[in-house]
Each structure stands twice: as C-alpha cells, then as structure tokens.
PDB file of N, CA and C in Angstrom:
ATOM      1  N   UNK A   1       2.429  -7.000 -12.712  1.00  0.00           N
ATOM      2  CA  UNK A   1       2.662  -6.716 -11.303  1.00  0.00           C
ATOM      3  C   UNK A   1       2.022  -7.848 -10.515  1.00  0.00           C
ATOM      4  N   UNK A   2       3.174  -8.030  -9.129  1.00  0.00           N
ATOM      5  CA  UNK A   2       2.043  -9.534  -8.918  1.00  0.00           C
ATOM      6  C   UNK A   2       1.450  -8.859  -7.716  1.00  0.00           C
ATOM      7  N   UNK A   3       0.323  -9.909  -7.362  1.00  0.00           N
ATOM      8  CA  UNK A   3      -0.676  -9.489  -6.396  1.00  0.00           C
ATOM      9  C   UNK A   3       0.080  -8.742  -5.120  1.00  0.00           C
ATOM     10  N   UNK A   4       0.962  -8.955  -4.243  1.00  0.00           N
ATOM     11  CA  UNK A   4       1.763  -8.786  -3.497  1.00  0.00           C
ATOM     12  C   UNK A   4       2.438  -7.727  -3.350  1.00  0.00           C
ATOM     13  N   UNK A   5       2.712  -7.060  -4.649  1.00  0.00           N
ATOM     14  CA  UNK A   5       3.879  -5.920  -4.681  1.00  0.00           C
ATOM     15  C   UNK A   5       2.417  -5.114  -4.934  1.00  0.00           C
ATOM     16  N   UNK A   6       1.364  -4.931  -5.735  1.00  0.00           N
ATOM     17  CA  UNK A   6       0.140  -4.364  -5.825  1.00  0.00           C
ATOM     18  C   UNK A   6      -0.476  -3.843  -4.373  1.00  0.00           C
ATOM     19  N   UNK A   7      -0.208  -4.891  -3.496  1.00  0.00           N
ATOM     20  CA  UNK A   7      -1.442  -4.624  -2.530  1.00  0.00           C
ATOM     21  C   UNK A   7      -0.268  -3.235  -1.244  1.00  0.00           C
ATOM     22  N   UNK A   8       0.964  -3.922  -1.857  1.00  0.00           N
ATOM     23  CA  UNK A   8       1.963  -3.110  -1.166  1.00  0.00           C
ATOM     24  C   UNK A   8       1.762  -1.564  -1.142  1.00  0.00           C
ATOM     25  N   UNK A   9       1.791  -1.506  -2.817  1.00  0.00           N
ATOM     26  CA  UNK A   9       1.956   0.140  -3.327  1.00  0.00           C
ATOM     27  C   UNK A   9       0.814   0.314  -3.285  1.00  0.00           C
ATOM     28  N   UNK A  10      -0.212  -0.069  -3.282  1.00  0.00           N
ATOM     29  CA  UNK A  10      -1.476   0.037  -2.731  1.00  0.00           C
ATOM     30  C   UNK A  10      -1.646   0.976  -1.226  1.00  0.00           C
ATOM     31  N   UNK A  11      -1.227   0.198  -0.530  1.00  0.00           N
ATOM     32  CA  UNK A  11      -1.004   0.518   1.288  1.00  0.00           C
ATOM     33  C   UNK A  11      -0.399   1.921   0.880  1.00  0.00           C
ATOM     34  N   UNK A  12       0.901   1.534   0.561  1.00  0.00           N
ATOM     35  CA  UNK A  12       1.804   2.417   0.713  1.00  0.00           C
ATOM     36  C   UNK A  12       1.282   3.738   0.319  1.00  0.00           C
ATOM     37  N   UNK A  13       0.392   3.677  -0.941  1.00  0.00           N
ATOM     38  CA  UNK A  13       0.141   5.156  -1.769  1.00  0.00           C
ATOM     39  C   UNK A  13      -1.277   5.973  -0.896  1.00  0.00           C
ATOM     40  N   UNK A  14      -1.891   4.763  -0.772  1.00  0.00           N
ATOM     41  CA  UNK A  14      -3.365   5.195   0.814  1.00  0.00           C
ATOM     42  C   UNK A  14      -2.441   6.152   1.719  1.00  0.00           C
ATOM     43  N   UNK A  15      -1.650   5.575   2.454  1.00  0.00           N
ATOM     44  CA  UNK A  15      -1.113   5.790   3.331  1.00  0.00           C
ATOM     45  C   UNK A  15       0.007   7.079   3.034  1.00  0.00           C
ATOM     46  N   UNK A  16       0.455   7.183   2.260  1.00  0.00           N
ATOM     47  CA  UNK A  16       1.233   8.527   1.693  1.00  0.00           C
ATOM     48  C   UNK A  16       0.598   9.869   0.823  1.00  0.00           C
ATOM     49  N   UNK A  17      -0.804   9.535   0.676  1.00  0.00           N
ATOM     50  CA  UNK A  17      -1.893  10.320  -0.043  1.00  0.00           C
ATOM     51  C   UNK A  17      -2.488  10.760   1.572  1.00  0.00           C
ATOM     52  N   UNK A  18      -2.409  10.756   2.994  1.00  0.00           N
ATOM     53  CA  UNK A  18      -3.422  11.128   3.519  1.00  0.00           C
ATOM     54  C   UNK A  18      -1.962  12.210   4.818  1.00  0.00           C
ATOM     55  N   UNK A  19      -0.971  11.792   4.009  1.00  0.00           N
ATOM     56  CA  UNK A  19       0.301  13.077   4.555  1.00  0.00           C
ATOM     57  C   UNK A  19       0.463  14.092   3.579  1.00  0.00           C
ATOM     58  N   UNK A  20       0.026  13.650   2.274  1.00  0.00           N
ATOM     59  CA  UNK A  20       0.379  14.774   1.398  1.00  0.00           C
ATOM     60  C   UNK A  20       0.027  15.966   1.668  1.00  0.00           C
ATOM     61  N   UNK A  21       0.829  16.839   1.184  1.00  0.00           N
ATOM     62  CA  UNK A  21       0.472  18.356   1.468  1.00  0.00           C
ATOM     63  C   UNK A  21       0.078  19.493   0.159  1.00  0.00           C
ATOM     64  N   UNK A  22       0.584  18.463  -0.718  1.00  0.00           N
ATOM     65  CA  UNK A  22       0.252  19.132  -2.389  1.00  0.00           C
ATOM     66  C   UNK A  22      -1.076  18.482  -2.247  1.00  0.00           C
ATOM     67  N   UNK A  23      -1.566  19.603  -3.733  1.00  0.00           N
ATOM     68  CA  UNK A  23      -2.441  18.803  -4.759  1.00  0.00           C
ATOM     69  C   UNK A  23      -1.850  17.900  -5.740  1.00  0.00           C
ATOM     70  N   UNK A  24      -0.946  18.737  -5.888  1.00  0.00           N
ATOM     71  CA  UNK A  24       0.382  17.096  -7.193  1.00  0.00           C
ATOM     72  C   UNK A  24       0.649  15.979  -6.467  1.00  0.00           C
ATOM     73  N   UNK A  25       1.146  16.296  -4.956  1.00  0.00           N
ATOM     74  CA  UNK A  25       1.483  15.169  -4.223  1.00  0.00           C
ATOM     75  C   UNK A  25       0.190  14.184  -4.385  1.00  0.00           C
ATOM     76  N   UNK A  26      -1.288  14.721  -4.224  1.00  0.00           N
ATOM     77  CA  UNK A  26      -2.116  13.488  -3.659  1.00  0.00           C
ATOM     78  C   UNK A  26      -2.909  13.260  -5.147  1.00  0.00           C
ATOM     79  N   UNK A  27      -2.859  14.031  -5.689  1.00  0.00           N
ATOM     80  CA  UNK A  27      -3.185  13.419  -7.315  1.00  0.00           C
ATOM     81  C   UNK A  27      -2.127  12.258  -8.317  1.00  0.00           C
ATOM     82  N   UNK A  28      -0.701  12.187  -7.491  1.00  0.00           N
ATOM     83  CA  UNK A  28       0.047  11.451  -8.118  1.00  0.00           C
ATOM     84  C   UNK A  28      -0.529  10.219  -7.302  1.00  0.00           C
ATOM     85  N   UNK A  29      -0.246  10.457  -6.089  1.00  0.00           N
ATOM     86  CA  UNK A  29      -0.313   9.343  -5.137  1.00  0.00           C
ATOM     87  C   UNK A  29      -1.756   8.607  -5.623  1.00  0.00           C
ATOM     88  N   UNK A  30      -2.814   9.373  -5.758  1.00  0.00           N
ATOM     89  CA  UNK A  30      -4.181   8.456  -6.060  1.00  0.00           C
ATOM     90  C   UNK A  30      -3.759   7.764  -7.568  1.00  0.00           C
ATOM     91  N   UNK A  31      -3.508   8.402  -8.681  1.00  0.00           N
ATOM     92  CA  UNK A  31      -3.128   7.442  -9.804  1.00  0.00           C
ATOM     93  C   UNK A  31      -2.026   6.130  -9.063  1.00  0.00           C
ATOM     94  N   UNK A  32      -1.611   6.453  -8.876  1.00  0.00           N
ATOM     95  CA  UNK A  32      -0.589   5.388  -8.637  1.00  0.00           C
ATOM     96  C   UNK A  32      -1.575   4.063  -7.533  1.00  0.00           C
ATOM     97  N   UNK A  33      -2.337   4.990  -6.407  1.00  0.00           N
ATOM     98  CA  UNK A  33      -2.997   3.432  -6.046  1.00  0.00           C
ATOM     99  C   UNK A  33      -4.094   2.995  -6.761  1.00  0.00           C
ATOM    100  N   UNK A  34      -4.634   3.647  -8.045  1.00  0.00           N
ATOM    101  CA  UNK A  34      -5.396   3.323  -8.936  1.00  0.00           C
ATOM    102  C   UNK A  34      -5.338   2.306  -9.408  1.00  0.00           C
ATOM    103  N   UNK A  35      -3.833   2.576 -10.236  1.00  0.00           N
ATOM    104  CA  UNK A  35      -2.489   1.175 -10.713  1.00  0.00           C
ATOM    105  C   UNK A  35      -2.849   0.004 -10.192  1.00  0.00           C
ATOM    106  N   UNK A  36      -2.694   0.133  -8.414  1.00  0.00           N
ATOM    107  CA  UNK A  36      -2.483  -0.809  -8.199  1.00  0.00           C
ATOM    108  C   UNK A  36      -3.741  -1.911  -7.716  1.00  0.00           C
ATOM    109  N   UNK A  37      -4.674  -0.940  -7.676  1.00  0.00           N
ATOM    110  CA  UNK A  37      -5.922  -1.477  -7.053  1.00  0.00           C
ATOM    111  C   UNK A  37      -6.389  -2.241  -8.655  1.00  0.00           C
ATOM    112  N   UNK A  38      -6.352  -1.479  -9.775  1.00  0.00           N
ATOM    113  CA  UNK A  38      -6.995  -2.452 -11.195  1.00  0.00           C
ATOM    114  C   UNK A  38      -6.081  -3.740 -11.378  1.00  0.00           C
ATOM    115  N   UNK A  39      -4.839  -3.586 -10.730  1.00  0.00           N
ATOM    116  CA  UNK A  39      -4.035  -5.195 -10.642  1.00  0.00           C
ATOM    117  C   UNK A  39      -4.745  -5.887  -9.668  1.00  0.00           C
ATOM    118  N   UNK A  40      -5.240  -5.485  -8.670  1.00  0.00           N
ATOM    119  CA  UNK A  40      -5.598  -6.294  -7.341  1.00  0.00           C
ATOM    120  C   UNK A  40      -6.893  -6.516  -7.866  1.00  0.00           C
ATOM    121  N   UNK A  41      -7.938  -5.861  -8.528  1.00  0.00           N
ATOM    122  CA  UNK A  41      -9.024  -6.494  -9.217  1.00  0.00           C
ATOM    123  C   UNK A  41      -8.857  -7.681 -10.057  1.00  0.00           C
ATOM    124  N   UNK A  42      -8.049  -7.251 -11.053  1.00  0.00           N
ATOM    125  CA  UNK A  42      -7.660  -8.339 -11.966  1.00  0.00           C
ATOM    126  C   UNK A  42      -7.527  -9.980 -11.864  1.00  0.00           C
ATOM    127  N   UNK A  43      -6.873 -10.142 -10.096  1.00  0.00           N
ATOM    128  CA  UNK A  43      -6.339 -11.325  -9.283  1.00  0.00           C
ATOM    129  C   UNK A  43      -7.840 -11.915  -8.734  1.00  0.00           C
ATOM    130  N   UNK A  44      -6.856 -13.218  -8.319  1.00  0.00           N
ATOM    131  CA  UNK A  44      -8.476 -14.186  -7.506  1.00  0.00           C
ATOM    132  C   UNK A  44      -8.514 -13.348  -6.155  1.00  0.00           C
ATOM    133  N   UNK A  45      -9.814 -13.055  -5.975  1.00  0.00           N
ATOM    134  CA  UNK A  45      -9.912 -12.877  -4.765  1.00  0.00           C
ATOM    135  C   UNK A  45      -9.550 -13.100  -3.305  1.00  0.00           C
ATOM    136  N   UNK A  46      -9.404 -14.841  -3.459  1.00  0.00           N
ATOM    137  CA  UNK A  46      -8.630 -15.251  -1.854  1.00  0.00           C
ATOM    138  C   UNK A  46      -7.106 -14.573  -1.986  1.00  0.00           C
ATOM    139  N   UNK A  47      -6.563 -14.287  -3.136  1.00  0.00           N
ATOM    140  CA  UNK A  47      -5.233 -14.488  -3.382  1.00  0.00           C
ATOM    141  C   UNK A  47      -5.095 -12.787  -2.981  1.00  0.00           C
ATOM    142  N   UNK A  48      -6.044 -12.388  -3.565  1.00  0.00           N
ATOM    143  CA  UNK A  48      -5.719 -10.605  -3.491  1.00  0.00           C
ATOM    144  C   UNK A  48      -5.983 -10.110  -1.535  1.00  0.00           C
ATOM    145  N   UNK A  49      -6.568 -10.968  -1.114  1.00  0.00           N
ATOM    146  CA  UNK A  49      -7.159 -10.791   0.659  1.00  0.00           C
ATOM    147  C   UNK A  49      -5.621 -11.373   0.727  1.00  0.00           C
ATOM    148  N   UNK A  50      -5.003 -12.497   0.475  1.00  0.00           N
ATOM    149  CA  UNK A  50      -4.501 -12.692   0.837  1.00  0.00           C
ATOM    150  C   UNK A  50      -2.713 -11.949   0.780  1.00  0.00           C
ATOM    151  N   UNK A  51      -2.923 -11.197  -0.053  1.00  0.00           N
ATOM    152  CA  UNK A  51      -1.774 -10.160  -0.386  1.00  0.00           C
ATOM    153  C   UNK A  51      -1.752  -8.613   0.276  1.00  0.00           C
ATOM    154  N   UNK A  52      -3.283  -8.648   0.684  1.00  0.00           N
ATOM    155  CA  UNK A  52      -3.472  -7.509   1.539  1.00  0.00           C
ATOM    156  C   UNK A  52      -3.119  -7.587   2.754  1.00  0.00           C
ATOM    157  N   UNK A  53      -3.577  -8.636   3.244  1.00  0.00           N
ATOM    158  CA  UNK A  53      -3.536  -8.895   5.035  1.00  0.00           C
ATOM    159  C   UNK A  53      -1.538  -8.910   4.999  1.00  0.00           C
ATOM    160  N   UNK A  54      -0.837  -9.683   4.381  1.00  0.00           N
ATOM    161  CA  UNK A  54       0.741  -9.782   4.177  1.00  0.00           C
ATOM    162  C   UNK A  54       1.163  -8.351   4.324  1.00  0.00           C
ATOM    163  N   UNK A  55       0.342  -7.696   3.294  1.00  0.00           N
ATOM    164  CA  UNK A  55       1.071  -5.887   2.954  1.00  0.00           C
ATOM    165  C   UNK A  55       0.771  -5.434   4.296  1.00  0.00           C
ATOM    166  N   UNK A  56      -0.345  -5.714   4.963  1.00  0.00           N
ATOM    167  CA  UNK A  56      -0.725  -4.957   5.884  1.00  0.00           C
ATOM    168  C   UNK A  56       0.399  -5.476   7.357  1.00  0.00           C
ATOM    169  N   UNK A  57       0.304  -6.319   7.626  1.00  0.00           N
ATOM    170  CA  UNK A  57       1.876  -7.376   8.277  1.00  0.00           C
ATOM    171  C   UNK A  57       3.155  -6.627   8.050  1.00  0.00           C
ATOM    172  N   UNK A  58       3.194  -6.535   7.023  1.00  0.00           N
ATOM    173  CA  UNK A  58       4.387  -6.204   7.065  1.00  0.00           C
ATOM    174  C   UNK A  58       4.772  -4.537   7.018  1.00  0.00           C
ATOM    175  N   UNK A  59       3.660  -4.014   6.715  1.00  0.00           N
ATOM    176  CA  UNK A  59       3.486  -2.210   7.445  1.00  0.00           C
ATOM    177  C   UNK A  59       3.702  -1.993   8.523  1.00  0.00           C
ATOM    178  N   UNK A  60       2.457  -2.967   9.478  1.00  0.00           N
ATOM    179  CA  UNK A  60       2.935  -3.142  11.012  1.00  0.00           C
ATOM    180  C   UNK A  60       4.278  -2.882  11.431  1.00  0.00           C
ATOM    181  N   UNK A  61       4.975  -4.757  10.667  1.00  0.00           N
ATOM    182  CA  UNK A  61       6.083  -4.924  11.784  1.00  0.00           C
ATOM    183  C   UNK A  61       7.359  -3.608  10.914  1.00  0.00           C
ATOM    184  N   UNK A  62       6.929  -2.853  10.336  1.00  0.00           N
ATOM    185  CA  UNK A  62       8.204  -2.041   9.811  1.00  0.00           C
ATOM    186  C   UNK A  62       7.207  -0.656  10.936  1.00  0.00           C
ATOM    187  N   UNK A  63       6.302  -0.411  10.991  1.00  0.00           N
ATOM    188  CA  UNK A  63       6.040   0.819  12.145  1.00  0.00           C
ATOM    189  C   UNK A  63       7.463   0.617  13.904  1.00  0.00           C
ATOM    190  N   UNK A  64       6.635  -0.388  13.504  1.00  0.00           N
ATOM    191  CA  UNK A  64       7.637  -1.257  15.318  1.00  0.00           C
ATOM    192  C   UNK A  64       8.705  -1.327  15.235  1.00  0.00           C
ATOM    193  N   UNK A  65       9.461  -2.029  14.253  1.00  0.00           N
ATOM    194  CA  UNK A  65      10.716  -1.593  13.839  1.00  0.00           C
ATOM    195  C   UNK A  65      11.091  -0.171  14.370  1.00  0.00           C
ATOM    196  N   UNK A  66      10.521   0.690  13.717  1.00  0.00           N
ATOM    197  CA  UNK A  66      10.816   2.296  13.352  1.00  0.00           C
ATOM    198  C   UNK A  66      10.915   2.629  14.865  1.00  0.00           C
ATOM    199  N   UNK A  67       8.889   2.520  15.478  1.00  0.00           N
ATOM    200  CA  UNK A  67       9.218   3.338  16.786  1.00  0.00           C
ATOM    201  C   UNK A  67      10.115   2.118  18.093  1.00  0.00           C
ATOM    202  N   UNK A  68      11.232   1.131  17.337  1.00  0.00           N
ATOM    203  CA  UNK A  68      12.341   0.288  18.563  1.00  0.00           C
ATOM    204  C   UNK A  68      13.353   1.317  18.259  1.00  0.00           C
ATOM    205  N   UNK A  69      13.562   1.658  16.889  1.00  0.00           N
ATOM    206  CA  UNK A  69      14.748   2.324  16.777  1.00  0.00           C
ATOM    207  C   UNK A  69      14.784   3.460  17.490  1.00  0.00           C
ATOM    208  N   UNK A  70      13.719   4.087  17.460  1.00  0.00           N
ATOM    209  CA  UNK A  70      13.566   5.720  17.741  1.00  0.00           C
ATOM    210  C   UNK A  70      14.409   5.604  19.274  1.00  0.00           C
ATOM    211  N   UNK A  71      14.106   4.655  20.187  1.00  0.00           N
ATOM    212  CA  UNK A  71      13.653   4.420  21.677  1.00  0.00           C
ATOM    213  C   UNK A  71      15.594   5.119  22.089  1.00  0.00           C
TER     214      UNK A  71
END
C-alpha cells in the first residue's frame, strides 16, 4: 500500500469510526485504520506528513465540493 492511499483510508476510517452507530461498524472501522496507520509507520517520515497533509487536502476540497452541490 503506498503512503498516500494509507494516509487516505486512514482519514477516511477516523472519520467514519466517529459516525458509526454499531459496535461492528467501529470495530471494523478501527482494524482497518490500524492497516493503515502500520503502513504509514513503516514509510519515511517527511513522506508519511507528507501524504497526510495531501489526504487531508483533498477531504477538504471534496467537503466543499459536497456542501457547492447541496446549495
């Protein structure tokens, strides 16, 4: 998995673990950003900051996206 798609499903699983409404829902969701966080260890550090701040960019501009469409 490369640093990038890691820091993604990373975000993504944080961020979908704190809507969950199960216990299955947020016990899947934490393995899964487990996954992705022992890949993001694995990586160089500037490289893994630097795959976070991107994931995090591009969460943003897809929120804004969402609430232009809503309008």
């Amino acid at each position: 998995m490369d640093l990038r798609t890691a820091a993604t499903i990373e975000l993504a699983a944080s961020d979908a673990n704190q809507e969950a409404t199960s216990v299955g829902e947020r016990a899947a969701l934490t393995r899964l950003e487990a996954v992705a966080a022992r890949a993001l260890n694995a990586g160089d550090p500037d490289q893994v900051r630097e795959a976070q701040s991107l994931a995090r960019m591009e969460r943003t501009y897809r929120q804004h996206e969402l609430r232009l469409a809503n309008r």
